[in-house]
Protein backbone atom coordinates (compact mmCIF):
# COMPACT_ATOMS: atom_id res chain seq x y z
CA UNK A 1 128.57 229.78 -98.22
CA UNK A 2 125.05 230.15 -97.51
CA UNK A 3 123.80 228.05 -100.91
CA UNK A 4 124.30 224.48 -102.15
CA UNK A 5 123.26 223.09 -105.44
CA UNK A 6 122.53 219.21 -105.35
CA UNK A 7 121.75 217.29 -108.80
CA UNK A 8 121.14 214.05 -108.99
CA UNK A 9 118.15 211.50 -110.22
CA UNK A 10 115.33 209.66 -108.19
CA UNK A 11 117.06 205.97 -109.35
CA UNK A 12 120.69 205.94 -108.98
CA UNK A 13 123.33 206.86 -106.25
CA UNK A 14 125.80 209.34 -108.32
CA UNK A 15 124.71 212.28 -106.41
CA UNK A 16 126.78 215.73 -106.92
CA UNK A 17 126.58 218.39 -104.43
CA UNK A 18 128.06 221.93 -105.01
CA UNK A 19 129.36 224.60 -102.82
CA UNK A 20 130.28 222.59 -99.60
CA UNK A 21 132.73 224.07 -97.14
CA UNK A 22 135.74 222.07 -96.45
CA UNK A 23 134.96 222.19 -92.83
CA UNK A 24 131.01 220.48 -94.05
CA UNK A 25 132.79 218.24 -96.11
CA UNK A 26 134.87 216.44 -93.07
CA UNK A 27 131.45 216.96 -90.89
CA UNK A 28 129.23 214.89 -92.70
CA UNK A 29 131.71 212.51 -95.13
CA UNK A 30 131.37 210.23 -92.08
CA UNK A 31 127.40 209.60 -93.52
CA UNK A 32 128.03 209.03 -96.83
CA UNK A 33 129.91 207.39 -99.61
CA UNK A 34 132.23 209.82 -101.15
CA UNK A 35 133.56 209.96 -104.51
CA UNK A 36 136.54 212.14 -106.25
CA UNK A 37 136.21 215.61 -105.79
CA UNK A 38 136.75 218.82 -107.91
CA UNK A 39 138.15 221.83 -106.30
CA UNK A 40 137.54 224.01 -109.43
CA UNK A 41 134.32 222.90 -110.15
CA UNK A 42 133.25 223.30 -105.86
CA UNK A 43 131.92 219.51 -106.57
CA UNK A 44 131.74 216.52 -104.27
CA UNK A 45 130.57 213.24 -105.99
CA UNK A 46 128.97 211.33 -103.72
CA UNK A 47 127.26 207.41 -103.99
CA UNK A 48 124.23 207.92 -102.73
CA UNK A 49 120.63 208.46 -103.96
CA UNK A 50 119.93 212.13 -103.75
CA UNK A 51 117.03 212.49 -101.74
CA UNK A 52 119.58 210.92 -98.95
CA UNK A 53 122.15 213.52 -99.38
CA UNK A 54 119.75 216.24 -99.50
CA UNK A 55 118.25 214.61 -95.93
CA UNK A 56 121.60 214.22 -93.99
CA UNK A 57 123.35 217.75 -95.42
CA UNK A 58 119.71 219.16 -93.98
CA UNK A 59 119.84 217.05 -90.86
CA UNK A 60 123.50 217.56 -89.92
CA UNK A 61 123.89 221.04 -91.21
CA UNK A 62 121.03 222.62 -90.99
CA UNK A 63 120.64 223.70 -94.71
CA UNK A 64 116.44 223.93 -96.31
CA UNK A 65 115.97 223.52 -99.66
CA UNK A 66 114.30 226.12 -101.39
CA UNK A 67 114.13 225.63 -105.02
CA UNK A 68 113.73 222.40 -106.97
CA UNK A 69 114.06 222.41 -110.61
CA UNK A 70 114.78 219.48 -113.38
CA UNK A 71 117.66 220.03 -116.29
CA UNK A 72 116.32 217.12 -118.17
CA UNK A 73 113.78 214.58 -117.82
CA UNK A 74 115.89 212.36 -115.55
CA UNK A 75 118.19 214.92 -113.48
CA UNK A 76 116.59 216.24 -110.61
CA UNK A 77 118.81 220.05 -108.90
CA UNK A 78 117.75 221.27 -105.50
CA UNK A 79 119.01 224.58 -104.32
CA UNK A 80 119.59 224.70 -100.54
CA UNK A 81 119.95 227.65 -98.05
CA UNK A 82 121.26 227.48 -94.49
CA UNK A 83 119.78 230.69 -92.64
CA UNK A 84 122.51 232.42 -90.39
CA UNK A 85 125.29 232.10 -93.13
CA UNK A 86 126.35 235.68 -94.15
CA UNK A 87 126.76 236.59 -97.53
């Protein structure tokens, strides 16, 4: 998939990322501290502050982000796009 969603907030480390291949998720669980897991939702919980996950999934997978928008006044959601990917 050639989009992720990431929400999290600046202060804590309950980070969620969305749309992660299985294949991504093995690649890069190695940097983080994963949490459960919802295969219906496409969601990974991880225990890390955000701006870390949204580093290493950019370092290690080459995803951008492209869009950054807030939900409320605490919860932060990037949008990230890995050029290459086919639709």
């Amino acid at each position: 998939m050639p989009y992720l969603g990431i929400r999290g907030t600046l202060g804590m480390a309950n980070t969620r990322v969305y749309g992660l291949s299985e294949g991504e998720v093995l690649q890069i669980s190695q940097f983080f501290r994963p949490g459960p897991r919802t295969i219906e939702k496409d969601e990974l919980v991880l225990y890390n502050a955000s701006m870390y996950v949204a580093n290493q999934i950019e370092y290690h997978l080459g995803y951008r982000i492209i869009m950054c928008t807030h939900a409320d006044e605490s919860q932060l959601i990037w949008t990230m796009f890995k050029a290459g990917n086919k639709l």
